[in-house]
N, C-alpha and C. Protein backbone atom coordinates (compact mmCIF):
# COMPACT_ATOMS: atom_id res chain seq x y z
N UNK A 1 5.67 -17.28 -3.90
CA UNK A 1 6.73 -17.74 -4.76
C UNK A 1 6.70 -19.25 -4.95
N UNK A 2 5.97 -20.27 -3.92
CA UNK A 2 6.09 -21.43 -4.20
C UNK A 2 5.51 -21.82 -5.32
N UNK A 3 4.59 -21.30 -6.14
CA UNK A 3 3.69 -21.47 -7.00
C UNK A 3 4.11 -20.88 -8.21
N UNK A 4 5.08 -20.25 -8.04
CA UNK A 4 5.88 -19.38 -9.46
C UNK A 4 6.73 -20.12 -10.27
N UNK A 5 6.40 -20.74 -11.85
CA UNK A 5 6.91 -21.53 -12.65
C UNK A 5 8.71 -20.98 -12.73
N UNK A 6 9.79 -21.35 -11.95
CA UNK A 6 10.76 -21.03 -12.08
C UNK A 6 11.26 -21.84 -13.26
N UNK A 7 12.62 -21.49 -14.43
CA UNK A 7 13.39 -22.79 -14.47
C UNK A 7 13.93 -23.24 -13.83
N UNK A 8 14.32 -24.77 -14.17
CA UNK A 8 15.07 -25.28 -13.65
C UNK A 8 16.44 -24.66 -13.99
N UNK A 9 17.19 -25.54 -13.23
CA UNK A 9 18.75 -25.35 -13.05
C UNK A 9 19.77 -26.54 -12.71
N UNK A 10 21.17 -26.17 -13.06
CA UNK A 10 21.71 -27.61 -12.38
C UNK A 10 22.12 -27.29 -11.25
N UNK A 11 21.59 -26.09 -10.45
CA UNK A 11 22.23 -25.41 -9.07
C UNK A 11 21.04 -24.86 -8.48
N UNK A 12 21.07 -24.79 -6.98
CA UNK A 12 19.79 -24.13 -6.46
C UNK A 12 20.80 -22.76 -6.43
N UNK A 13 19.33 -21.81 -6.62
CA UNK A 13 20.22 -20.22 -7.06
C UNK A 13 19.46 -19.35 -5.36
N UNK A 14 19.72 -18.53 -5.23
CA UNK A 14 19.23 -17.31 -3.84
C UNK A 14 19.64 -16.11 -4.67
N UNK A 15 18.67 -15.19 -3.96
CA UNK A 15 18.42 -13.72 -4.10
C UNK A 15 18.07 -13.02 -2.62
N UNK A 16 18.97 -12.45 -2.69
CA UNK A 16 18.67 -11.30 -1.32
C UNK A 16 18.56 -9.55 -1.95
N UNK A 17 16.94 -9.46 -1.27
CA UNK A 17 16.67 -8.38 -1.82
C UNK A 17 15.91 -7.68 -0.78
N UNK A 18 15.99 -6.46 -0.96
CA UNK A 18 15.16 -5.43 0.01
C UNK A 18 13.79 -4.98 -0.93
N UNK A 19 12.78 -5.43 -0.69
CA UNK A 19 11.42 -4.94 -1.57
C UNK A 19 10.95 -3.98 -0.52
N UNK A 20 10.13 -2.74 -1.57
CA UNK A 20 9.43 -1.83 -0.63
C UNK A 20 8.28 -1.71 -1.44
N UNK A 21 7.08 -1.60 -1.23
CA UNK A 21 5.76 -1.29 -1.06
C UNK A 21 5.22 -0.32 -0.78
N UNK A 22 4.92 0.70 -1.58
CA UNK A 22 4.36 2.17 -0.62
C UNK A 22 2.40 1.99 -0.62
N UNK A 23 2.01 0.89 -0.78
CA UNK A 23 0.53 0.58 -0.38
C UNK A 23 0.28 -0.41 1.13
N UNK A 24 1.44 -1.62 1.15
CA UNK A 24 1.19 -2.88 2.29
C UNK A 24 2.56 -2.96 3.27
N UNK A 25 2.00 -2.08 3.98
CA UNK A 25 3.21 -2.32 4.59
C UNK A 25 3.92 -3.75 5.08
N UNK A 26 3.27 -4.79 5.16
CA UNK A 26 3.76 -6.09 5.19
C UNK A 26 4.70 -6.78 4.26
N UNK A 27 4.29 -6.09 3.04
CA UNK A 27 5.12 -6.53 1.69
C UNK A 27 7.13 -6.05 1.99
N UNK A 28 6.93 -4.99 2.61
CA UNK A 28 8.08 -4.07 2.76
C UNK A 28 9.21 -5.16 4.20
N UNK A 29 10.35 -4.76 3.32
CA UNK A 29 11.43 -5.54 4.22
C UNK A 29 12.56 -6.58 3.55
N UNK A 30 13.29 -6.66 4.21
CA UNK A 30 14.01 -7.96 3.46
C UNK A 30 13.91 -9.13 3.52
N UNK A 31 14.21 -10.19 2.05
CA UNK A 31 13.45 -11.09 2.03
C UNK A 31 14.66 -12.04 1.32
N UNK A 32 14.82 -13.26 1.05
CA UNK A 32 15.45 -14.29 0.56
C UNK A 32 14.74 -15.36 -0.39
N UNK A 33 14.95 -15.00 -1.31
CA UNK A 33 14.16 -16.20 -2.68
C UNK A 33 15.60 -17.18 -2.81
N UNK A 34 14.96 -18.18 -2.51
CA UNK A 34 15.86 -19.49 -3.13
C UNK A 34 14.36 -20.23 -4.09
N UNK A 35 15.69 -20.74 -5.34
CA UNK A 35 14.86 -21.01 -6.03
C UNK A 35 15.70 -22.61 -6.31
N UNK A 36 15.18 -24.14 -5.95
CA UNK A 36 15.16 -25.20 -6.07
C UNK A 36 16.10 -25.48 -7.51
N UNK A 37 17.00 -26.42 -7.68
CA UNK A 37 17.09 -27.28 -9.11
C UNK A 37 16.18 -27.38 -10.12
N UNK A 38 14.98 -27.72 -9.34
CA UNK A 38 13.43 -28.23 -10.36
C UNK A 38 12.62 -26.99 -10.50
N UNK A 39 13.02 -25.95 -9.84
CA UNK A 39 12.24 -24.33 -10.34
C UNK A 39 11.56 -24.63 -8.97
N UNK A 40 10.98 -24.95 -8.14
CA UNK A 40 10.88 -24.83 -6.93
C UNK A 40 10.72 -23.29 -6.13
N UNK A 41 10.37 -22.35 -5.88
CA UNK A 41 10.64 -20.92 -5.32
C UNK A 41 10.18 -20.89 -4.14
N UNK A 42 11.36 -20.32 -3.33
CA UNK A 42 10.29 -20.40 -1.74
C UNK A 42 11.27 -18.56 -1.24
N UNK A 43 10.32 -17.89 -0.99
CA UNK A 43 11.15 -16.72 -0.48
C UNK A 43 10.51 -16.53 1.21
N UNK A 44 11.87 -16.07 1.79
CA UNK A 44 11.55 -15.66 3.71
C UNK A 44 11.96 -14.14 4.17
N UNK A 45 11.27 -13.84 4.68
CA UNK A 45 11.82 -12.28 5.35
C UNK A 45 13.03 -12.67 5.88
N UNK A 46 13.74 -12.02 6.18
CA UNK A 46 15.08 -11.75 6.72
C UNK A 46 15.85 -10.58 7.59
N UNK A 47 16.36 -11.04 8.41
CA UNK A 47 17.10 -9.80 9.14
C UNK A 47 17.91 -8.64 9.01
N UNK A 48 18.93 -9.71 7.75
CA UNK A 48 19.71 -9.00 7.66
C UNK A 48 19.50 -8.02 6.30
N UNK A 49 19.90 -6.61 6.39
CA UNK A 49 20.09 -5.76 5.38
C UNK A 49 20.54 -6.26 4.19
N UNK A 50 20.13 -5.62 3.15
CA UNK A 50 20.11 -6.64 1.95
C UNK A 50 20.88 -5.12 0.77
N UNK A 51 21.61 -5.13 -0.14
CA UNK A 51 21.95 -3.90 -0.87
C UNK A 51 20.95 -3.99 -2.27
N UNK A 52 20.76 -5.11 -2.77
CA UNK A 52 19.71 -5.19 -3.98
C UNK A 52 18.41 -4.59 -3.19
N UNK A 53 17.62 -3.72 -4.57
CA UNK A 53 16.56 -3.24 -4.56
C UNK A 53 15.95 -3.41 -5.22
N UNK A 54 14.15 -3.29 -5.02
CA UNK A 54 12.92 -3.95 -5.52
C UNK A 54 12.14 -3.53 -5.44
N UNK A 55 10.87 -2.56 -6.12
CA UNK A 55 9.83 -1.96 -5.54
C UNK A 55 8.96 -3.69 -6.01
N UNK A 56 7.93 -3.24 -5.35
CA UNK A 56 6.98 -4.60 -5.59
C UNK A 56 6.03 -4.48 -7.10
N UNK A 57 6.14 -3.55 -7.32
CA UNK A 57 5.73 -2.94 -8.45
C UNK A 57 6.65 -3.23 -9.99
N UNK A 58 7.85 -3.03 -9.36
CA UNK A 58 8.78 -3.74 -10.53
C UNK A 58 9.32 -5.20 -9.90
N UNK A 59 8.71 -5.65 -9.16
CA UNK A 59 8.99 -7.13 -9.07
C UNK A 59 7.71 -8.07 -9.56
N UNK A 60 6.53 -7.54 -9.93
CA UNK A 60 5.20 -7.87 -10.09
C UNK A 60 5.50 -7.90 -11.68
N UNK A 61 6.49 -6.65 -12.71
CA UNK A 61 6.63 -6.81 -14.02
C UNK A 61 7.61 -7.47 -14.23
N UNK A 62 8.34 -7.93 -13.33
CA UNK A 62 9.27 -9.06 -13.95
C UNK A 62 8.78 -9.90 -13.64
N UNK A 63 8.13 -10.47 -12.76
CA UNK A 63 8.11 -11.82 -12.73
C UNK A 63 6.10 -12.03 -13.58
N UNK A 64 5.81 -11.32 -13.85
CA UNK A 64 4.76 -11.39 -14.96
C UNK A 64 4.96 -11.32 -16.39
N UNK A 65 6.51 -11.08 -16.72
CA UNK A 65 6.92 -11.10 -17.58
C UNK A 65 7.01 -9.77 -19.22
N UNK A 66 6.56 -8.91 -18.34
CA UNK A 66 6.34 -7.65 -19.09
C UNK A 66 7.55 -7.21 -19.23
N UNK A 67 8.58 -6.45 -18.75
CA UNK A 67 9.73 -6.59 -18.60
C UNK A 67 11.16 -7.92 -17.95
N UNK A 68 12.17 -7.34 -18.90
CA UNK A 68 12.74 -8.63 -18.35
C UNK A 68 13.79 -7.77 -17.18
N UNK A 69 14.61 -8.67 -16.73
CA UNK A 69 15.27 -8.12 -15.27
C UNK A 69 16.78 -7.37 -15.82
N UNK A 70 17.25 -7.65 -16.91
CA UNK A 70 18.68 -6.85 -17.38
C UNK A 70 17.66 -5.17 -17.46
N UNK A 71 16.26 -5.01 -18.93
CA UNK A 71 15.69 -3.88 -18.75
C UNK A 71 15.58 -3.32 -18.03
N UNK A 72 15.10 -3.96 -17.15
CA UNK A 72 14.43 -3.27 -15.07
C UNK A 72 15.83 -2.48 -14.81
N UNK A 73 16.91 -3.52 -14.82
CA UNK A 73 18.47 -2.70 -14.25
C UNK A 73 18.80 -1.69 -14.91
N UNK A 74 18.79 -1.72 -16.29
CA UNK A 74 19.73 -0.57 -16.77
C UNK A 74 18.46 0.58 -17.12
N UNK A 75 17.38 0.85 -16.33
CA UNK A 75 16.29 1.73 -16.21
C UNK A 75 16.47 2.61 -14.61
N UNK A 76 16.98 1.74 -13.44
CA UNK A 76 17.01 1.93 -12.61
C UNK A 76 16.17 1.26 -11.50
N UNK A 77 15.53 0.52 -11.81
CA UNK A 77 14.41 0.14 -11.47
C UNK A 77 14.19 -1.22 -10.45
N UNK A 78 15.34 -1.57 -11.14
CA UNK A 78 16.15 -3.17 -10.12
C UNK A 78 17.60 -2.74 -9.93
N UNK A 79 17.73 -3.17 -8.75
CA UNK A 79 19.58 -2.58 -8.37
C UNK A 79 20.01 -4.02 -7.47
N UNK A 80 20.98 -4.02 -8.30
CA UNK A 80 21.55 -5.71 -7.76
C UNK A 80 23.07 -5.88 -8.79
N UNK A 81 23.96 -6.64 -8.67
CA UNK A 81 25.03 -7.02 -9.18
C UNK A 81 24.43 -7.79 -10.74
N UNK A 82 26.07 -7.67 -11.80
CA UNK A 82 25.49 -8.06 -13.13
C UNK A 82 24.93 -9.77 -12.85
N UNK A 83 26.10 -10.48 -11.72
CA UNK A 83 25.40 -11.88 -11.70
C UNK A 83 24.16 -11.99 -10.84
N UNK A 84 23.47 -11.19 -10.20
CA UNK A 84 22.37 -11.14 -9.71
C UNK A 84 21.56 -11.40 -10.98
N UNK A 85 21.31 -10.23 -11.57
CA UNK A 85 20.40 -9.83 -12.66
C UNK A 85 20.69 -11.07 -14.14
N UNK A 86 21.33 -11.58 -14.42
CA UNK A 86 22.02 -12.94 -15.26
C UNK A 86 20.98 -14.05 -14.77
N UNK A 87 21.35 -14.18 -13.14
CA UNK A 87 20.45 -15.37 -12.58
C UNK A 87 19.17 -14.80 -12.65
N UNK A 88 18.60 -13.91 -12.42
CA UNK A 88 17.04 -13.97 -12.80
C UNK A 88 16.98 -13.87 -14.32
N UNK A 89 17.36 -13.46 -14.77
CA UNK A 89 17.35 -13.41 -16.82
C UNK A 89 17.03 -15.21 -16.41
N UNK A 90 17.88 -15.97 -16.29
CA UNK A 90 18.20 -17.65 -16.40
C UNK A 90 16.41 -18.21 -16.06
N UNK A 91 16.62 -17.50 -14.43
CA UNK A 91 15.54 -18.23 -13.69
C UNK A 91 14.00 -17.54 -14.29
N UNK A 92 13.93 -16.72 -14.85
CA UNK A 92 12.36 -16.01 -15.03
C UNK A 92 12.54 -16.68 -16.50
N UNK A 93 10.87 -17.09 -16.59
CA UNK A 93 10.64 -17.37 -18.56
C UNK A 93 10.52 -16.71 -19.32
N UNK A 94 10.63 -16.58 -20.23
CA UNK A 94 10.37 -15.34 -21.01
C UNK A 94 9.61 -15.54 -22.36
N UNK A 95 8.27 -15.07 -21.60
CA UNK A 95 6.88 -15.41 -22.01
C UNK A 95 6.10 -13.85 -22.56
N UNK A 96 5.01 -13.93 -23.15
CA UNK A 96 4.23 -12.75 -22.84
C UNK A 96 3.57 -12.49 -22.23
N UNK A 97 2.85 -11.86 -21.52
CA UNK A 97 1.99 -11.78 -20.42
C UNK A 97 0.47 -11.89 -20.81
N UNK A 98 -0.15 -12.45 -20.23
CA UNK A 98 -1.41 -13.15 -20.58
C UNK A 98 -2.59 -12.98 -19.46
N UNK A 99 -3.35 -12.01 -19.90
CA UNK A 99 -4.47 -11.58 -19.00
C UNK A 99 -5.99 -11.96 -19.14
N UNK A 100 -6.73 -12.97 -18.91
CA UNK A 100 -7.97 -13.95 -19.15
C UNK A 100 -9.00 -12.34 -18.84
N UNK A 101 -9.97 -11.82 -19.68
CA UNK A 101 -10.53 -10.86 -18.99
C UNK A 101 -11.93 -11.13 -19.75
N UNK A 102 -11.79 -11.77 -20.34
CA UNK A 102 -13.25 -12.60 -21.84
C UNK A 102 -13.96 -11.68 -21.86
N UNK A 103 -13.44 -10.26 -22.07
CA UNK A 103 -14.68 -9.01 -23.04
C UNK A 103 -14.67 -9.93 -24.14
């Protein structure tokens, strides 16, 4: 996440989320994204139980920009509060997704 073009903001924003992984099990667990004023992203595992949900699979299309994070929610796909899902709408760009593959 440190390397992930966030926007900026006039507030540092956090996300507590439970991601699961059914390939790495390392990926799986709860985790904490704070994301800096200057777009900054730094996320940490965490202890505590988290009620937002995340497969890594639909956290890989939002933040690649294929889907946006209100879609993900009202699919089922992201589960988190409306101001959860607002702050990532804010914080993710909304770009097209761009894959270098030079066939």
């Amino acid at each position: 996440m440190a390397d992930y073009p966030f926007k900026a903001d006039s507030m540092e924003r956090e996300w507590r989320f439970t991601l699961t992984d059914p390939i790495l099990e390392c990926n799986q667990g709860a985790f904490r994204l704070c994301i800096s004023q200057n777009g900054q992203g730094r996320a940490e595992r965490i202890a505590e139980p988290c009620a937002d949900q995340i497969s890594i699979q639909t956290m890989t299309t939002m933040l690649m920009g294929y889907k946006r994070p209100d879609y993900l929610a009202r699919i089922g796909r992201l589960n988190a509060d409306e101001a959860t899902i607002d702050m990532l709408e804010d914080a993710i760009e909304q770009q097209a997704p761009y894959t270098s593959d030079y066939f």
